[in-house]
C-alpha atoms as a PDB file:
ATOM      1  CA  UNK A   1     100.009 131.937  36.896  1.00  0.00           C
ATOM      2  CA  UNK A   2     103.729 130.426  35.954  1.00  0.00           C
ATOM      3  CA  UNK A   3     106.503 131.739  36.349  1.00  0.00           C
ATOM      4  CA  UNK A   4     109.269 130.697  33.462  1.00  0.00           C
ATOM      5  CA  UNK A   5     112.701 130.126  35.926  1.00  0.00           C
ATOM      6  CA  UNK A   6     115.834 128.643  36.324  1.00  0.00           C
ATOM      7  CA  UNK A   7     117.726 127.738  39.733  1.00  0.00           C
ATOM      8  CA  UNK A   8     120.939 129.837  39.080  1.00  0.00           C
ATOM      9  CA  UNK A   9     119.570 133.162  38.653  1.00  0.00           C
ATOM     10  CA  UNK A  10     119.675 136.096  41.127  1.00  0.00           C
ATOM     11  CA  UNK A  11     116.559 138.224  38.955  1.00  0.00           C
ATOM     12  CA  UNK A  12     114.909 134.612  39.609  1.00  0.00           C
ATOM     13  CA  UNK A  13     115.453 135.124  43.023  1.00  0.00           C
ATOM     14  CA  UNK A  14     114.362 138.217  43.768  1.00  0.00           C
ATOM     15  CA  UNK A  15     111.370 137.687  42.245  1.00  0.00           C
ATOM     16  CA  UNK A  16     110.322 134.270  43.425  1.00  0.00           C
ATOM     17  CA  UNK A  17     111.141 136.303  47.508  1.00  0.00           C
ATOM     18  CA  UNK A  18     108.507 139.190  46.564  1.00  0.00           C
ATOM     19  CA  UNK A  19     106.301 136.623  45.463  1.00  0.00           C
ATOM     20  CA  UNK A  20     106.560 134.427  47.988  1.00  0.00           C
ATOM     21  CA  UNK A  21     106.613 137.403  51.054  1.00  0.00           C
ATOM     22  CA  UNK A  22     103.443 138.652  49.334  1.00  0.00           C
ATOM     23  CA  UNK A  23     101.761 135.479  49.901  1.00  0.00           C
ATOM     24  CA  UNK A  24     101.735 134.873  45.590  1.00  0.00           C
ATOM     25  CA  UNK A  25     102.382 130.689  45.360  1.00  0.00           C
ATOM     26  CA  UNK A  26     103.732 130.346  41.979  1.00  0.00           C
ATOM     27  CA  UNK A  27     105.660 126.931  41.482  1.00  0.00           C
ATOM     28  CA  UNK A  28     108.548 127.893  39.502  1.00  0.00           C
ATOM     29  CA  UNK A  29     108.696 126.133  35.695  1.00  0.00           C
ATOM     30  CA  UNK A  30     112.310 125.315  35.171  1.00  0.00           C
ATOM     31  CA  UNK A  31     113.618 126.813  31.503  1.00  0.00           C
ATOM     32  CA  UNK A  32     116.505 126.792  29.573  1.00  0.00           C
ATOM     33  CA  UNK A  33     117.467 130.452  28.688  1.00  0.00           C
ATOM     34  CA  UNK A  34     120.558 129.186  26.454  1.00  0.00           C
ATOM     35  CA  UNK A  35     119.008 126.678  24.936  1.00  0.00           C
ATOM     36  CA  UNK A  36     116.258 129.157  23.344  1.00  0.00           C
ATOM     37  CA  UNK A  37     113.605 127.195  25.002  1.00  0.00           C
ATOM     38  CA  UNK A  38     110.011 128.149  22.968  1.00  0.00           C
ATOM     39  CA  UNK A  39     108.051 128.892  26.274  1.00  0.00           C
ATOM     40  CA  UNK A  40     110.225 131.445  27.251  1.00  0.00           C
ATOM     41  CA  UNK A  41     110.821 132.805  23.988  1.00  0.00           C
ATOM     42  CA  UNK A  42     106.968 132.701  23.299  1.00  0.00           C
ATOM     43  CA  UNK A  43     106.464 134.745  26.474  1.00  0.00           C
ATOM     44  CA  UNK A  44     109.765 136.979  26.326  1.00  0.00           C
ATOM     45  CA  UNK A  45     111.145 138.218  22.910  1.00  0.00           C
ATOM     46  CA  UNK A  46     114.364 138.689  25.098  1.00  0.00           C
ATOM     47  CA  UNK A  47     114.358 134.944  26.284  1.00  0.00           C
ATOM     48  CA  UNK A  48     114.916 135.828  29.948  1.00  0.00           C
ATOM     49  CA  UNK A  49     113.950 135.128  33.398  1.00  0.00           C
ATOM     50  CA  UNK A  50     112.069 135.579  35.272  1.00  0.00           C
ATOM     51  CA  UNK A  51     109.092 135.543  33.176  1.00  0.00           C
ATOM     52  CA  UNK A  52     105.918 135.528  35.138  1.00  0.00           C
ATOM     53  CA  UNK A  53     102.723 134.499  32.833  1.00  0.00           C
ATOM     54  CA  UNK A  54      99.654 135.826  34.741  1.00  0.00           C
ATOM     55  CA  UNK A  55      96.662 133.852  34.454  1.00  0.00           C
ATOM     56  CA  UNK A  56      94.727 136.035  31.760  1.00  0.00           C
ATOM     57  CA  UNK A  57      98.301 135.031  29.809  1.00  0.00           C
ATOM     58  CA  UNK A  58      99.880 138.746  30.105  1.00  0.00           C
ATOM     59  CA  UNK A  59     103.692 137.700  30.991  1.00  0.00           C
ATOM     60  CA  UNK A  60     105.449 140.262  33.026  1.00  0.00           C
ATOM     61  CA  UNK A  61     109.078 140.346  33.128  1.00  0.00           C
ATOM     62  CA  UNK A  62     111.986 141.763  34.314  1.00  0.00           C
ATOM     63  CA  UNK A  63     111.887 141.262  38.321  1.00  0.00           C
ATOM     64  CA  UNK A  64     111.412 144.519  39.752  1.00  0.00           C
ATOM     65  CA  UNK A  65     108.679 145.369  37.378  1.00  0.00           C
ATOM     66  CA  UNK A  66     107.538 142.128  38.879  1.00  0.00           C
ATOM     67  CA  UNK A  67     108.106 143.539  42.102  1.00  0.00           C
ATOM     68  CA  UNK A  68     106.560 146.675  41.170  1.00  0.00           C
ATOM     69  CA  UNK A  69     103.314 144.513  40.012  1.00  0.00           C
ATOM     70  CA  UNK A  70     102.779 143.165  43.075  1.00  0.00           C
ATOM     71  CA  UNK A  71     103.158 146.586  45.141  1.00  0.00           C
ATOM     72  CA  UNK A  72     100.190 147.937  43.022  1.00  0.00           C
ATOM     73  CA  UNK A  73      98.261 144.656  42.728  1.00  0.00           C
ATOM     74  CA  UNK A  74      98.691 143.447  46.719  1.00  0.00           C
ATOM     75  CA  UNK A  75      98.778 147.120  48.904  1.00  0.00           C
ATOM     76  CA  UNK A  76      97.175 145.116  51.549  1.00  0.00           C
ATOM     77  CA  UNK A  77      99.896 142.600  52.315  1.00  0.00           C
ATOM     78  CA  UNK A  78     103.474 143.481  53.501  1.00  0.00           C
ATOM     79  CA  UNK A  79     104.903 146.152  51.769  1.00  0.00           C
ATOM     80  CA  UNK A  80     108.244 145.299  49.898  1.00  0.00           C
ATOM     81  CA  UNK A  81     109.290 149.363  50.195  1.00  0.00           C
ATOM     82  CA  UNK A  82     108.233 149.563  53.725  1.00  0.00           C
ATOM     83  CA  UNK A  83     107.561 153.147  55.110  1.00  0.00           C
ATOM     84  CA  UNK A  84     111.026 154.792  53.681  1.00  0.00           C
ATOM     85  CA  UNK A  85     110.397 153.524  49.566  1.00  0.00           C
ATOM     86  CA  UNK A  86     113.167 156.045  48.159  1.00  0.00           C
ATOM     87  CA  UNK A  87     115.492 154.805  50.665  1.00  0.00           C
ATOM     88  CA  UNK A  88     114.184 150.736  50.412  1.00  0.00           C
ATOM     89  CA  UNK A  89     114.708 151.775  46.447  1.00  0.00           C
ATOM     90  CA  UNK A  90     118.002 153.226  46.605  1.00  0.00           C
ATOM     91  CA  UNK A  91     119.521 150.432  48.780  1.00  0.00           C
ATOM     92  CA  UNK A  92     117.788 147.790  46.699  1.00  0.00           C
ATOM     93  CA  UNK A  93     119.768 149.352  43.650  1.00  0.00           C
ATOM     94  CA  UNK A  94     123.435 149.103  45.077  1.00  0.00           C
ATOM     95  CA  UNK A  95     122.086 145.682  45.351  1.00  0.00           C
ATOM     96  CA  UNK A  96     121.258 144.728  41.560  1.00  0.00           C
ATOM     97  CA  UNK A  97     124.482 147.101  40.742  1.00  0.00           C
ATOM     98  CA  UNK A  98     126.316 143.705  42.204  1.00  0.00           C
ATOM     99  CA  UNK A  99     123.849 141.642  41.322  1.00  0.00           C
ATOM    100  CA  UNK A 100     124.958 143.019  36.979  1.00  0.00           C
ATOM    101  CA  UNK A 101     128.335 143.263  37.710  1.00  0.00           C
ATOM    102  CA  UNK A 102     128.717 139.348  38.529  1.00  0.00           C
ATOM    103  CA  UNK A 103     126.146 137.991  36.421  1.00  0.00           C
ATOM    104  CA  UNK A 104     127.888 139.790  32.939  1.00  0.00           C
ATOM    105  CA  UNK A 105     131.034 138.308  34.466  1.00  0.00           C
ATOM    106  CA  UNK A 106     129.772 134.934  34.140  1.00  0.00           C
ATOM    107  CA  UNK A 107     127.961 135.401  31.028  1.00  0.00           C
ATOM    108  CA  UNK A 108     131.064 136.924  29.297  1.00  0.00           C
ATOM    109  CA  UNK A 109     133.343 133.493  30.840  1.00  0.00           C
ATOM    110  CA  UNK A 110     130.622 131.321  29.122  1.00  0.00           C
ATOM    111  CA  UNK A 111     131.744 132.785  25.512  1.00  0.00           C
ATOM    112  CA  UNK A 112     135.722 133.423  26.853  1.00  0.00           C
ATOM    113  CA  UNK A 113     138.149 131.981  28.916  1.00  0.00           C
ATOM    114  CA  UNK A 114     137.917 133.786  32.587  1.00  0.00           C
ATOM    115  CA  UNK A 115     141.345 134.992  32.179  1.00  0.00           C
ATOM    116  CA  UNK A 116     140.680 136.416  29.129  1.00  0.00           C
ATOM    117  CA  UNK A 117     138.064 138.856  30.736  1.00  0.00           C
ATOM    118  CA  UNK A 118     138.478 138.893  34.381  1.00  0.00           C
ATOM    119  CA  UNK A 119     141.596 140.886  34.108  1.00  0.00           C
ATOM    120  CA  UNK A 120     140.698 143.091  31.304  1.00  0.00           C
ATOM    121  CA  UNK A 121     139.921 147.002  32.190  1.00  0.00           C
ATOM    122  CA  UNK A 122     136.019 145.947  31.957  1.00  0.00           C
ATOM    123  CA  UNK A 123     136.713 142.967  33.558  1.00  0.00           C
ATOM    124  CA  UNK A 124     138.075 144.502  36.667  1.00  0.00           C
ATOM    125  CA  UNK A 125     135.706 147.411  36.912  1.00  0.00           C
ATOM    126  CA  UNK A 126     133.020 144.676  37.102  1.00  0.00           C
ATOM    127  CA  UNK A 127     134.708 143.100  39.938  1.00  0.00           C
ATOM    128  CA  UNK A 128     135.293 146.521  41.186  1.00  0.00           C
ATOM    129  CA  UNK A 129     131.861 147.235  41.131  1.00  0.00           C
ATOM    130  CA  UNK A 130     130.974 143.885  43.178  1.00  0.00           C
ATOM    131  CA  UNK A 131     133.533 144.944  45.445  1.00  0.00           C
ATOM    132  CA  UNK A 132     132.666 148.694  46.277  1.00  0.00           C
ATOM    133  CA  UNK A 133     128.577 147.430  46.108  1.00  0.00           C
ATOM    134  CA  UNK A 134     129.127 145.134  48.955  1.00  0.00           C
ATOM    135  CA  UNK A 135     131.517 147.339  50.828  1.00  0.00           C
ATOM    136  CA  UNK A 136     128.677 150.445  50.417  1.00  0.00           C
ATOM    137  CA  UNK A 137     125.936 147.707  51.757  1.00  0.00           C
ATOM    138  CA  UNK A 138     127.765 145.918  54.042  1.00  0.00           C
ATOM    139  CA  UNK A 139     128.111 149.301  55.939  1.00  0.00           C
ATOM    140  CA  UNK A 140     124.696 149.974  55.675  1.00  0.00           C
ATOM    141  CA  UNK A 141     124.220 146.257  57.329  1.00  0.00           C
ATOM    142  CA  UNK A 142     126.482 146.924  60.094  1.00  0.00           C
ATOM    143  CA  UNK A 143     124.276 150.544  60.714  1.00  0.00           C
ATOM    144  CA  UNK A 144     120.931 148.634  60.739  1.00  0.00           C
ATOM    145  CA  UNK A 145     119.967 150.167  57.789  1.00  0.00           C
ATOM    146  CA  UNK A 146     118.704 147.086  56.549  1.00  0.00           C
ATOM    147  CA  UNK A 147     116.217 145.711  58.377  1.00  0.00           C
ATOM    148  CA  UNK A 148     114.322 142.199  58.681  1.00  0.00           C
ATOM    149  CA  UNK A 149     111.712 142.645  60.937  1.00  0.00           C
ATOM    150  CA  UNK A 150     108.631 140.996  60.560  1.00  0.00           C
ATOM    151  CA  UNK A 151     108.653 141.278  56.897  1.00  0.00           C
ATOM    152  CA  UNK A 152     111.820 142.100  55.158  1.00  0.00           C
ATOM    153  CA  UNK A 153     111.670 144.527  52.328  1.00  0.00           C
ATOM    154  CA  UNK A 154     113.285 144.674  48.624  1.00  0.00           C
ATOM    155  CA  UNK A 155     116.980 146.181  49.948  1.00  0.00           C
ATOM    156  CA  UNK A 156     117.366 143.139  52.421  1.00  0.00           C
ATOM    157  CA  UNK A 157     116.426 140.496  49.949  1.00  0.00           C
ATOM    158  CA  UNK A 158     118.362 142.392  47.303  1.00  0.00           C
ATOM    159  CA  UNK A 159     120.929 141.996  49.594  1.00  0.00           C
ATOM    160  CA  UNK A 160     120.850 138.730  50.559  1.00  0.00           C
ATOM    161  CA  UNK A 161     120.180 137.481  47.071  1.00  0.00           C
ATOM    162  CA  UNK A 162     123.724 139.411  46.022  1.00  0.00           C
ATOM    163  CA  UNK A 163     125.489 137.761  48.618  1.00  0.00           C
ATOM    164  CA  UNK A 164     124.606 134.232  48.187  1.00  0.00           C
ATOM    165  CA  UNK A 165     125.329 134.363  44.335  1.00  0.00           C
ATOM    166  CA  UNK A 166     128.956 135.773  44.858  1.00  0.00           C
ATOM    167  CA  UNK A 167     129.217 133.094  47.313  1.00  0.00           C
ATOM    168  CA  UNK A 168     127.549 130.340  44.170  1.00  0.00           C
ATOM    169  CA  UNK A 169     129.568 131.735  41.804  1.00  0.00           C
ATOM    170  CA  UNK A 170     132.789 133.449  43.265  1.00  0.00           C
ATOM    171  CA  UNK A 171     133.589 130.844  46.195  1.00  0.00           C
ATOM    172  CA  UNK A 172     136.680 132.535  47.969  1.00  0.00           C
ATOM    173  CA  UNK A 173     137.622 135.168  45.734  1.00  0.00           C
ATOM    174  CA  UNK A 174     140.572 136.633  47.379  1.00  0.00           C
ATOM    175  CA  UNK A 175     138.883 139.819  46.657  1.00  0.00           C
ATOM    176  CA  UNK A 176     135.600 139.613  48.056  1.00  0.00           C
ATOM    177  CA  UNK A 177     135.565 141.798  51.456  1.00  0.00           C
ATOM    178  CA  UNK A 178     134.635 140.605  54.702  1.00  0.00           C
ATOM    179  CA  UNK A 179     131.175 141.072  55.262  1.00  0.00           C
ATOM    180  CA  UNK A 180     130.021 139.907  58.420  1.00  0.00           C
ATOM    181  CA  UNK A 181     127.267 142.428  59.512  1.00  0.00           C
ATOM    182  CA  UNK A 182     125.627 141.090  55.949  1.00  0.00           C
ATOM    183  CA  UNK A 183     126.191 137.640  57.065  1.00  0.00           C
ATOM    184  CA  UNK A 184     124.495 138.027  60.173  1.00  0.00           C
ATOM    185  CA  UNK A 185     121.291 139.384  58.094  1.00  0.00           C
ATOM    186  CA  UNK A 186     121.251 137.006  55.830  1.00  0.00           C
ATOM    187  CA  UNK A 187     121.286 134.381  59.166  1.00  0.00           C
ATOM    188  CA  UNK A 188     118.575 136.155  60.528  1.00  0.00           C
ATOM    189  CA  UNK A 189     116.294 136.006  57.219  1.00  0.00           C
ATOM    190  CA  UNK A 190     117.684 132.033  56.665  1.00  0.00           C
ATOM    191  CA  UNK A 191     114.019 130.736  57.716  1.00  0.00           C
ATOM    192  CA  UNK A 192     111.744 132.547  55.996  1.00  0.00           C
ATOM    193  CA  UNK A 193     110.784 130.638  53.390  1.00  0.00           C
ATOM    194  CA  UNK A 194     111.562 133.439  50.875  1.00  0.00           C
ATOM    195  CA  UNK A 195     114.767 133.077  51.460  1.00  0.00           C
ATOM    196  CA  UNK A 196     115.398 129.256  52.136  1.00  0.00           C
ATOM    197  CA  UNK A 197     113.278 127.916  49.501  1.00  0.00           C
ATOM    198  CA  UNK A 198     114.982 130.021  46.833  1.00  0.00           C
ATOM    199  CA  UNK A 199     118.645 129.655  47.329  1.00  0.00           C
ATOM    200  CA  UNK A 200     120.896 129.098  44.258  1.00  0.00           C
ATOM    201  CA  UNK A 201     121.863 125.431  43.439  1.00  0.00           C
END
């Protein structure tokens, strides 16, 4: 198996942590989605990442169908939706809602100036939507609703992943909310190599 990558993205992310919590060692192959690189595009006709190329060839993409491929492929290991799925599933959304909301952002500055968008109507219900997401899961932080444990499933990663790529790509935004109770998850999940070997740079 490969899986087609880049260092930036949160999908990436999320993908390479269920891989890497269900015990899958894929070495990440570094691609350039912009630059219409011919191994992704050969593997993707939507030239995205993650692309993960299974070893018969088969690429899946898109990372919770990833995700989703390992739940039915590994039942034996960890599970990623723990014992409460609908609730793992429901949290893990609020998640990727942020997760959308910040990465059109930045691919809508890379064609426009940022204050050409970021205070337009859609620009500001994106950033609305960042800031309501991590509000909504910050709360459910500070109730212990997301858990780590001994393995940490899709909402905390979700969560994690959101909160270090506002912090990559929005470093202090005056409008980002305080968010400590995530903070203090995402310190107690900073050693697992799922999370530390993945971080955005």
């Amino acid at each position: 198996m490969h899986l087609l990558a880049n260092t930036t993205s949160p999908y990436v992310r999320l993908a390479r942590m269920a891989l890497i919590e269900k015990g899958v060692e894929v070495e990440p192959t570094i691609v350039d989605p912009w630059a219409d690189d011919p191994r992704l595009r050969a593997a993707n006709a939507a030239t995205r990442v993650p692309t993960l190329v299974l070893d018969d060839g088969t690429p899946m993409t898109e990372s919770l169908l990833i995700v989703q491929w390992l739940e039915a492929t590994r039942p034996g290991t960890p599970s990623l939706l723990g014992s409460d799925p609908a609730g793992v599933l429901s949290r893990t959304g609020i998640a990727l809602g942020v997760i959308d909301a910040a990465v059109h952002t930045i691919i809508i500055r890379k064609v426009t100036a940022p204050a050409l968008f970021d205070e337009t109507p859609v620009g500001l219900r994106r950033r609305r939507s960042m800031l309501e997401g991590m509000q909504r899961l910050e709360a459910m932080a500070a109730e212990g609703r997301l858990r780590t444990g001994d393995a940490p499933t899709l909402d905390a990663l979700a969560a994690i992943d959101a909160l270090d790529y506002l912090d990559f790509r929005f470093t202090d935004a005056p409008w980002l909310p305080a968010m400590p109770a995530l903070r203090e998850l995402g310190a107690a999940l900073a050693q697992r190599p799922s999370v530390q070997r993945t971080r955005p740079h």
